[in-house]
PDB file of N, CA and C in Angstrom:
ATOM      1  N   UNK A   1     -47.522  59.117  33.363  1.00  0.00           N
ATOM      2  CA  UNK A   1     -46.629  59.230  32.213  1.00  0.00           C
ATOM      3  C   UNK A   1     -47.430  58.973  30.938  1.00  0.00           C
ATOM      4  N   UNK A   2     -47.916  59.901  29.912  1.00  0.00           N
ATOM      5  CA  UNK A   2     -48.145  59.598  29.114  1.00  0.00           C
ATOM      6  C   UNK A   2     -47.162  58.667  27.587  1.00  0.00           C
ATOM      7  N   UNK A   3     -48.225  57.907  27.009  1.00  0.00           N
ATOM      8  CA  UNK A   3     -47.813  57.770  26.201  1.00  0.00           C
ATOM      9  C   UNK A   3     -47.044  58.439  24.852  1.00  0.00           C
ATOM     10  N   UNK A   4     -46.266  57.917  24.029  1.00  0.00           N
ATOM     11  CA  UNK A   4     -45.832  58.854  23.096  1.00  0.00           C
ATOM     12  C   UNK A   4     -46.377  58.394  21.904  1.00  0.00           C
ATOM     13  N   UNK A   5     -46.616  58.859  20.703  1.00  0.00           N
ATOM     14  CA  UNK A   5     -47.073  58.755  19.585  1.00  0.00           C
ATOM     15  C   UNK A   5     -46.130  58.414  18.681  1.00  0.00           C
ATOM     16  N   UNK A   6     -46.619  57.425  17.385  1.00  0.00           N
ATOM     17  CA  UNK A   6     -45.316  57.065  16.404  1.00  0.00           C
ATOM     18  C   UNK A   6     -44.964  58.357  16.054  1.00  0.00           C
ATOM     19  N   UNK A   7     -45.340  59.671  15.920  1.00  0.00           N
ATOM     20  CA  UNK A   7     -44.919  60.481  15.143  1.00  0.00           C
ATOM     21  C   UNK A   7     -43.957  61.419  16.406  1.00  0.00           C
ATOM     22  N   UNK A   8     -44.035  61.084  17.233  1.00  0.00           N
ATOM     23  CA  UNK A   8     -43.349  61.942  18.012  1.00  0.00           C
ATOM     24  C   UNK A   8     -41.887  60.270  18.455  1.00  0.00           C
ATOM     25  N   UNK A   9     -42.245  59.499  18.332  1.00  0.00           N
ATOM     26  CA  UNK A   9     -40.998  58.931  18.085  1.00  0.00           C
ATOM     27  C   UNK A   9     -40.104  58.635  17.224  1.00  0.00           C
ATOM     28  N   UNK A  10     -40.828  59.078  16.012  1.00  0.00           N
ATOM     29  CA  UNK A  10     -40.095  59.074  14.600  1.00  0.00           C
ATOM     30  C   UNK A  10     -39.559  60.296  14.735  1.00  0.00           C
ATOM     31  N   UNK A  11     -40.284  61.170  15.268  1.00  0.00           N
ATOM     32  CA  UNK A  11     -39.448  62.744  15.344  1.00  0.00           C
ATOM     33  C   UNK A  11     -38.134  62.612  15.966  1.00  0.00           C
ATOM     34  N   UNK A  12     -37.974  62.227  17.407  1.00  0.00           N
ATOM     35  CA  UNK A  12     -37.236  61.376  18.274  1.00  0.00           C
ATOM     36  C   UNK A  12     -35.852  61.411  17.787  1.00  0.00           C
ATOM     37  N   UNK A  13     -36.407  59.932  16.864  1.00  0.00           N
ATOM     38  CA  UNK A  13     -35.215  59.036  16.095  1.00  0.00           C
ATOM     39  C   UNK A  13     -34.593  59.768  15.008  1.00  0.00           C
ATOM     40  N   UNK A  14     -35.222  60.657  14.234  1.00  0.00           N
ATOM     41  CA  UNK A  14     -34.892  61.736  13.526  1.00  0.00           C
ATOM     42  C   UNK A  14     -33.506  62.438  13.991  1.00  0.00           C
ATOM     43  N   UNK A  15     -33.534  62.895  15.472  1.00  0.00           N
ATOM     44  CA  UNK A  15     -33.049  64.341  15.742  1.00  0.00           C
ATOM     45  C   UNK A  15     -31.770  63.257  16.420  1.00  0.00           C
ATOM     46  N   UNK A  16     -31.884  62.282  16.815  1.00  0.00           N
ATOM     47  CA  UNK A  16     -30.915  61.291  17.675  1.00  0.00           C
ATOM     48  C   UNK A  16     -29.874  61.046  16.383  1.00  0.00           C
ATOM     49  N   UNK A  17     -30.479  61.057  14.921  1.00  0.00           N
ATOM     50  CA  UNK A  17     -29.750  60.524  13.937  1.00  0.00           C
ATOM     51  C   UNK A  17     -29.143  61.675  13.348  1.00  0.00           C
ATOM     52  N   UNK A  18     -29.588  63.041  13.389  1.00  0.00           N
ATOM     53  CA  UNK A  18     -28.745  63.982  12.922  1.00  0.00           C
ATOM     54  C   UNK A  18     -27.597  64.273  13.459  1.00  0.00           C
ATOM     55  N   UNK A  19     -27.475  63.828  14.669  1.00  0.00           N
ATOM     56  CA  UNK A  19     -26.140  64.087  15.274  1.00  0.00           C
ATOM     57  C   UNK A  19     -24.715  63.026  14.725  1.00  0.00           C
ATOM     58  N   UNK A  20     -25.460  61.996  14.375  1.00  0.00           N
ATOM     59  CA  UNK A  20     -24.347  60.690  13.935  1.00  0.00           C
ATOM     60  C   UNK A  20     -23.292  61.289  13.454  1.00  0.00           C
ATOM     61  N   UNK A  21     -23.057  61.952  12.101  1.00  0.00           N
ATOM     62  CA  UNK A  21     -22.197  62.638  11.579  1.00  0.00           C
ATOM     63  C   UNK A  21     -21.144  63.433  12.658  1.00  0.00           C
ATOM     64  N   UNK A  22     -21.680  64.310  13.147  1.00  0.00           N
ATOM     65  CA  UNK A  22     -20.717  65.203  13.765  1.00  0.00           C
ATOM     66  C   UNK A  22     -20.013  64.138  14.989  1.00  0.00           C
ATOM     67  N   UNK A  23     -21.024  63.202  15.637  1.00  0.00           N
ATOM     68  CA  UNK A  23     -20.277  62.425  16.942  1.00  0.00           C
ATOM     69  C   UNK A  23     -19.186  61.200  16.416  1.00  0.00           C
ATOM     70  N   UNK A  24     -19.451  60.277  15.073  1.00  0.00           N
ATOM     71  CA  UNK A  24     -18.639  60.003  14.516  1.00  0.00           C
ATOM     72  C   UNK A  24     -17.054  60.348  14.015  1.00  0.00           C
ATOM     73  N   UNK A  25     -17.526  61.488  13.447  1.00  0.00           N
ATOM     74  CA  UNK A  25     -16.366  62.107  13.125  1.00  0.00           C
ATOM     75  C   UNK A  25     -15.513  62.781  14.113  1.00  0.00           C
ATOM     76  N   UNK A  26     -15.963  63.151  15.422  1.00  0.00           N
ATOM     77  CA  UNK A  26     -14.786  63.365  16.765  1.00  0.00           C
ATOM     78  C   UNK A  26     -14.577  61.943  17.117  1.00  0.00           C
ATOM     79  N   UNK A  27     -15.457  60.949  16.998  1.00  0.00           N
ATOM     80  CA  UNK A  27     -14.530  59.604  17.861  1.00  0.00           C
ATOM     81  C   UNK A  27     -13.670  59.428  16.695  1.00  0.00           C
ATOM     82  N   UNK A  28     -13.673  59.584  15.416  1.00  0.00           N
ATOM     83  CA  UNK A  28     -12.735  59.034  14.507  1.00  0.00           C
ATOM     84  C   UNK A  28     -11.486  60.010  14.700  1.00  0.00           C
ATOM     85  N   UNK A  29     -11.655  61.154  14.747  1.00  0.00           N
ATOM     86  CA  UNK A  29     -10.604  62.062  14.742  1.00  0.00           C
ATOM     87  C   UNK A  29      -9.586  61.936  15.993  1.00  0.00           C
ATOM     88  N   UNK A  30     -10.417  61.727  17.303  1.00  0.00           N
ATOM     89  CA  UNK A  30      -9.783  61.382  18.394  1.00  0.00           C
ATOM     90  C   UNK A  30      -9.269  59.899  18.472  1.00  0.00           C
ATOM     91  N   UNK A  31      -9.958  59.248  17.872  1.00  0.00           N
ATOM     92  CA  UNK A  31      -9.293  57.534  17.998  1.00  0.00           C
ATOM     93  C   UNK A  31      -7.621  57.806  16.812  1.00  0.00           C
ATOM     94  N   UNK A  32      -8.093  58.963  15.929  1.00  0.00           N
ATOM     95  CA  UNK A  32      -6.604  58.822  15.007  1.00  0.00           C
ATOM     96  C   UNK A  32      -5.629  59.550  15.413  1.00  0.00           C
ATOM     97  N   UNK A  33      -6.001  60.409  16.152  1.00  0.00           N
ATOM     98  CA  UNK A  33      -4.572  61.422  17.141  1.00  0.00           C
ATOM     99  C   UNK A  33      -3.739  60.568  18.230  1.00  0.00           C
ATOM    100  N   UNK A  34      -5.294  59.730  19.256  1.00  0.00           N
ATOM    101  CA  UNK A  34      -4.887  58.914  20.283  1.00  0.00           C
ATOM    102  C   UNK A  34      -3.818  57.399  19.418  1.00  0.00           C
ATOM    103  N   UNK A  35      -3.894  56.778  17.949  1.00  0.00           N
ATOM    104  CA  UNK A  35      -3.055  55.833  17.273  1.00  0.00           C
ATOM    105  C   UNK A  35      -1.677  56.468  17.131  1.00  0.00           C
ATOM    106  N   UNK A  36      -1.822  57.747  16.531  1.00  0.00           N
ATOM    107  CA  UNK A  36      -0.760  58.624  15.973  1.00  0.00           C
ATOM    108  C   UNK A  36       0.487  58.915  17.100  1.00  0.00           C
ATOM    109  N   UNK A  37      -0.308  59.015  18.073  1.00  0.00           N
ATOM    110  CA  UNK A  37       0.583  59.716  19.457  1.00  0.00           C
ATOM    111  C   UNK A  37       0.797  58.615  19.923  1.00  0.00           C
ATOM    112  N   UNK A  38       0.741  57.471  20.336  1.00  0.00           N
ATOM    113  CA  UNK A  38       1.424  55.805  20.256  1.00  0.00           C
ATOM    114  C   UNK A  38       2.419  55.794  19.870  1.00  0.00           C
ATOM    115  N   UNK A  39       2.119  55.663  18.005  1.00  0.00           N
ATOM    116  CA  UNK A  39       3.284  55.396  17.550  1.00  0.00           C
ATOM    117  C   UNK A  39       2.632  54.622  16.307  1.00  0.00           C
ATOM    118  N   UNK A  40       1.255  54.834  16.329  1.00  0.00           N
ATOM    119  CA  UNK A  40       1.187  53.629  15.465  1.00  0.00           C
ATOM    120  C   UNK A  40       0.765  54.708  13.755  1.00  0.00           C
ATOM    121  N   UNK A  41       0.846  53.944  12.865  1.00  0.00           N
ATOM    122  CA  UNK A  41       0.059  54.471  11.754  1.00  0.00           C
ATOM    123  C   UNK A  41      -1.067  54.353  11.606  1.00  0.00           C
ATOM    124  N   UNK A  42      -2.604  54.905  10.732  1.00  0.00           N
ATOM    125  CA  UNK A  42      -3.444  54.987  10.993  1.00  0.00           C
ATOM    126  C   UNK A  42      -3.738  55.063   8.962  1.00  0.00           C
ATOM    127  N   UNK A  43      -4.786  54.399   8.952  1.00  0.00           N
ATOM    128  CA  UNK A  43      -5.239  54.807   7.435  1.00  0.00           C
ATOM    129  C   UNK A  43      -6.309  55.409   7.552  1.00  0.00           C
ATOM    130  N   UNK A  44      -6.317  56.206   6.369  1.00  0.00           N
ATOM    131  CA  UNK A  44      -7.870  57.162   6.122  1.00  0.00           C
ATOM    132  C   UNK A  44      -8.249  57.626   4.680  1.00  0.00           C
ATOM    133  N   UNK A  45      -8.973  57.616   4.082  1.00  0.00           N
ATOM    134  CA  UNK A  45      -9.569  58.113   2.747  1.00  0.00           C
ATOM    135  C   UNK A  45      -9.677  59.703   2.475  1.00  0.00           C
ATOM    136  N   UNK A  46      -9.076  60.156   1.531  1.00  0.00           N
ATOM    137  CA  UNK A  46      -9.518  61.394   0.915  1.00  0.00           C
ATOM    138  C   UNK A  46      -9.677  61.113  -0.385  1.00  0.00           C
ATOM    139  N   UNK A  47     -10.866  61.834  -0.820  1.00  0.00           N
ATOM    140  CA  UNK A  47     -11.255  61.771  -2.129  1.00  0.00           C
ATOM    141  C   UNK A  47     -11.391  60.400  -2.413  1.00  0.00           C
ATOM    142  N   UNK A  48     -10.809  60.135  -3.569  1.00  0.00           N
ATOM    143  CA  UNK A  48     -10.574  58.667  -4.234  1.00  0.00           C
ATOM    144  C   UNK A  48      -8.982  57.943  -3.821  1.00  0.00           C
ATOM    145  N   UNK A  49      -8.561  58.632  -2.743  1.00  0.00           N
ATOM    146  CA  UNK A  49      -7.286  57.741  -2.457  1.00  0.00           C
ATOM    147  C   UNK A  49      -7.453  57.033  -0.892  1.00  0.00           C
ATOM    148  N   UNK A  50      -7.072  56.305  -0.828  1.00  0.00           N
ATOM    149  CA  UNK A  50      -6.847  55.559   0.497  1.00  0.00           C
ATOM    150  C   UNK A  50      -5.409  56.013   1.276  1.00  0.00           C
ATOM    151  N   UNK A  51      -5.257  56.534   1.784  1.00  0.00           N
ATOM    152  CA  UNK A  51      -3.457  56.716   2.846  1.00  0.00           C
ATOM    153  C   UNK A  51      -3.005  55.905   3.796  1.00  0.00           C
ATOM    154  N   UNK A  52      -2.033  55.497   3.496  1.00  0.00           N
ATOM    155  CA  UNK A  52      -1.571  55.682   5.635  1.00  0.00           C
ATOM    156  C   UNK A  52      -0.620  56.557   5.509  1.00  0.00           C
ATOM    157  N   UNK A  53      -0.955  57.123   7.085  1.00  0.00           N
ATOM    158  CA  UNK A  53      -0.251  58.183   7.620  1.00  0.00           C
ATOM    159  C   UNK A  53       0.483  57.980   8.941  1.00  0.00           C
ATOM    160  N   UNK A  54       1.544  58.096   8.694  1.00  0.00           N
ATOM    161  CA  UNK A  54       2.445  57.905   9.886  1.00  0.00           C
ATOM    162  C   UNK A  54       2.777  58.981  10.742  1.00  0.00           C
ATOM    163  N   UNK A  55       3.226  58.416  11.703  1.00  0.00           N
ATOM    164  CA  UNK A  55       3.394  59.273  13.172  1.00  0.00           C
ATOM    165  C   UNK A  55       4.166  60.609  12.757  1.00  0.00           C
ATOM    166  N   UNK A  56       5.112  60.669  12.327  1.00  0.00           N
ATOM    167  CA  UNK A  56       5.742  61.702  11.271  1.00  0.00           C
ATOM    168  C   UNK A  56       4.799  62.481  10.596  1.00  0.00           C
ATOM    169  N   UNK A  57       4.032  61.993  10.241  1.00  0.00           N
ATOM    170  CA  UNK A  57       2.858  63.192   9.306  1.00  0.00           C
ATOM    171  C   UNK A  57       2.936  62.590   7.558  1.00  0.00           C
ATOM    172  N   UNK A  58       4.104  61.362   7.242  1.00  0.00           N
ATOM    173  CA  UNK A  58       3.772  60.987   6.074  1.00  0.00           C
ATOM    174  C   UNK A  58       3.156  60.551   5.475  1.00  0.00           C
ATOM    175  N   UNK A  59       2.753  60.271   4.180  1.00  0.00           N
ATOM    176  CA  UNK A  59       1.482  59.566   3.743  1.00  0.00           C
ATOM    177  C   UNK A  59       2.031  58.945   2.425  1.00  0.00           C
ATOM    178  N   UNK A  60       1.197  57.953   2.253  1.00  0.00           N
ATOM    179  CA  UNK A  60       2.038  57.100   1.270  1.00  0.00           C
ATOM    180  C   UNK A  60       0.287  56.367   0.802  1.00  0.00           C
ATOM    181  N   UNK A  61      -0.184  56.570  -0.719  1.00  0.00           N
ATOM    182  CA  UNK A  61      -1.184  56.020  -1.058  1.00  0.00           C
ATOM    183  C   UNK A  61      -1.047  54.401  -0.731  1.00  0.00           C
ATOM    184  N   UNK A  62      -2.054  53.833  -0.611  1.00  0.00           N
ATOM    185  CA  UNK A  62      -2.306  52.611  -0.470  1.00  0.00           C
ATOM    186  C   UNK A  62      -3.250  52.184  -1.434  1.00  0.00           C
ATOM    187  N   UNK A  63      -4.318  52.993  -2.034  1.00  0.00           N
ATOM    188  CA  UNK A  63      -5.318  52.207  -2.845  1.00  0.00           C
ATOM    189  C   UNK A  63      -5.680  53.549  -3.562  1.00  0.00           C
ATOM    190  N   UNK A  64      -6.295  53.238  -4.799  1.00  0.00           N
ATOM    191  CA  UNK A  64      -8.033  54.533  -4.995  1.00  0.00           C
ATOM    192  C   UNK A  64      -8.469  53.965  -5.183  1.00  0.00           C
ATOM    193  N   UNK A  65      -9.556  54.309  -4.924  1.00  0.00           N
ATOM    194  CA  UNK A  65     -11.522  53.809  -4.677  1.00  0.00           C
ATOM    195  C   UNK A  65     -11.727  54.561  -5.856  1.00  0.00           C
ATOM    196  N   UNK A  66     -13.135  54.439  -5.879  1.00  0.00           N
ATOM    197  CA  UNK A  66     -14.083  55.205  -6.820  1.00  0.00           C
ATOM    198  C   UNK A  66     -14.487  56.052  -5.833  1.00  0.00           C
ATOM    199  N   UNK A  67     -15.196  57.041  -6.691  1.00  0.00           N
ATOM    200  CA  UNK A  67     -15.436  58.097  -5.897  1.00  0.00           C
ATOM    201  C   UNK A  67     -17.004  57.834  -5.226  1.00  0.00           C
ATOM    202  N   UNK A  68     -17.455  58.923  -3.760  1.00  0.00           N
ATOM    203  CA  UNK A  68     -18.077  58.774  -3.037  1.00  0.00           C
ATOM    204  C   UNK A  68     -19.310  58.696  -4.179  1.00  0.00           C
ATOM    205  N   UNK A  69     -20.750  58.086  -3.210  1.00  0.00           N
ATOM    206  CA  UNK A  69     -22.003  57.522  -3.917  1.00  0.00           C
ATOM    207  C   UNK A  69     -22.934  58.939  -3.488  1.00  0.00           C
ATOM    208  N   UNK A  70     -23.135  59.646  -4.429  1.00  0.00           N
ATOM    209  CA  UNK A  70     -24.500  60.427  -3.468  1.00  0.00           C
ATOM    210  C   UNK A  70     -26.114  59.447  -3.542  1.00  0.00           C
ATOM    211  N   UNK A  71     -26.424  59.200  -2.346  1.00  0.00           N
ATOM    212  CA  UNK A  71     -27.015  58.375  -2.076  1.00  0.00           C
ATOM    213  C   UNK A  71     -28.544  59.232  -1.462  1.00  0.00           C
ATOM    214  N   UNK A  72     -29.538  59.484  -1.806  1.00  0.00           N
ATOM    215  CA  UNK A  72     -30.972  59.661  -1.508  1.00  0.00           C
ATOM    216  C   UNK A  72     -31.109  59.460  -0.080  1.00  0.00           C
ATOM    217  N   UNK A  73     -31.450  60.024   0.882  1.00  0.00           N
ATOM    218  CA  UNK A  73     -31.562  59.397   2.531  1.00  0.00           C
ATOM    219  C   UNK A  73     -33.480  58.946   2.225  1.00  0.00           C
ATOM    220  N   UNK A  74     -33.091  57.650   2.769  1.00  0.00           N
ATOM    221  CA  UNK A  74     -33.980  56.747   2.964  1.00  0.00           C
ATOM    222  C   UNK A  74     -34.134  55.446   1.397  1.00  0.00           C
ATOM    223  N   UNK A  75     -33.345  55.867   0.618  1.00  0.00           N
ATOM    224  CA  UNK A  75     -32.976  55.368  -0.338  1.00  0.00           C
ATOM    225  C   UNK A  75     -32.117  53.718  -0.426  1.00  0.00           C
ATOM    226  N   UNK A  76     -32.169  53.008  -1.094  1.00  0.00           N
ATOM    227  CA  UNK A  76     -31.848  51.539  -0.874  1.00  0.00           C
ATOM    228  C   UNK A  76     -30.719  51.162  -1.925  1.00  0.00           C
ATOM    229  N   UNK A  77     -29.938  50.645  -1.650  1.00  0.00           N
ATOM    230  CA  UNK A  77     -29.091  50.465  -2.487  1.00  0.00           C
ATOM    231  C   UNK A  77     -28.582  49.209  -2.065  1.00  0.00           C
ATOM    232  N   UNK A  78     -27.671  48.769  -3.408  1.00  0.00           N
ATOM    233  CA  UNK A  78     -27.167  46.921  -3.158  1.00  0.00           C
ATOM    234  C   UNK A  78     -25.935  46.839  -3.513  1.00  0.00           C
ATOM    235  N   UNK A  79     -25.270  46.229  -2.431  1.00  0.00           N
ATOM    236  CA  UNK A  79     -24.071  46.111  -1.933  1.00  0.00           C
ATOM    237  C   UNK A  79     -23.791  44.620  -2.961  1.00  0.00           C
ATOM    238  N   UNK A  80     -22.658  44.329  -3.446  1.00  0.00           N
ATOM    239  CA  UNK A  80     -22.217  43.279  -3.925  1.00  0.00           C
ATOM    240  C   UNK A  80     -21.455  42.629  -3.086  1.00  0.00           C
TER     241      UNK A  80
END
């Protein structure tokens, strides 16, 4: 078994991390159908508003945020 090289494990970790997005967003989508079909309500963000959404399909603001950060990848930023 050869060894692997940092650059072929940085490659690796690279291609393992492009997927985050898309696998995230089905467990979130499926964890909010599987709340919904319960019975329960579920909150979620669009844009600058915060919702909950009830089993019914209603939505009723709860908060606004500021809007999303475009953020540099590999870039550092400070959380308060």
């Amino acid at each position: 078994m050869s060894k692997k090289t940092l650059d072929q494990e940085s490659l690796e970790i690279r291609e393992l991390e492009a997927h985050f997005p898309t696998l995230s967003a089905e467990a979130f989508s499926a964890a909010a159908k599987r709340s919904l079909a319960a019975g329960e309500s579920v909150t979620q963000a669009f844009g600058t508003k915060v919702f909950r959404i009830s089993p019914g399909g209603g939505r009723v603001v709860v908060k606004t945020i500021p809007e999303p950060l475009a953020v540099e990848a590999g870039s550092k930023i400070r959380i308060r």
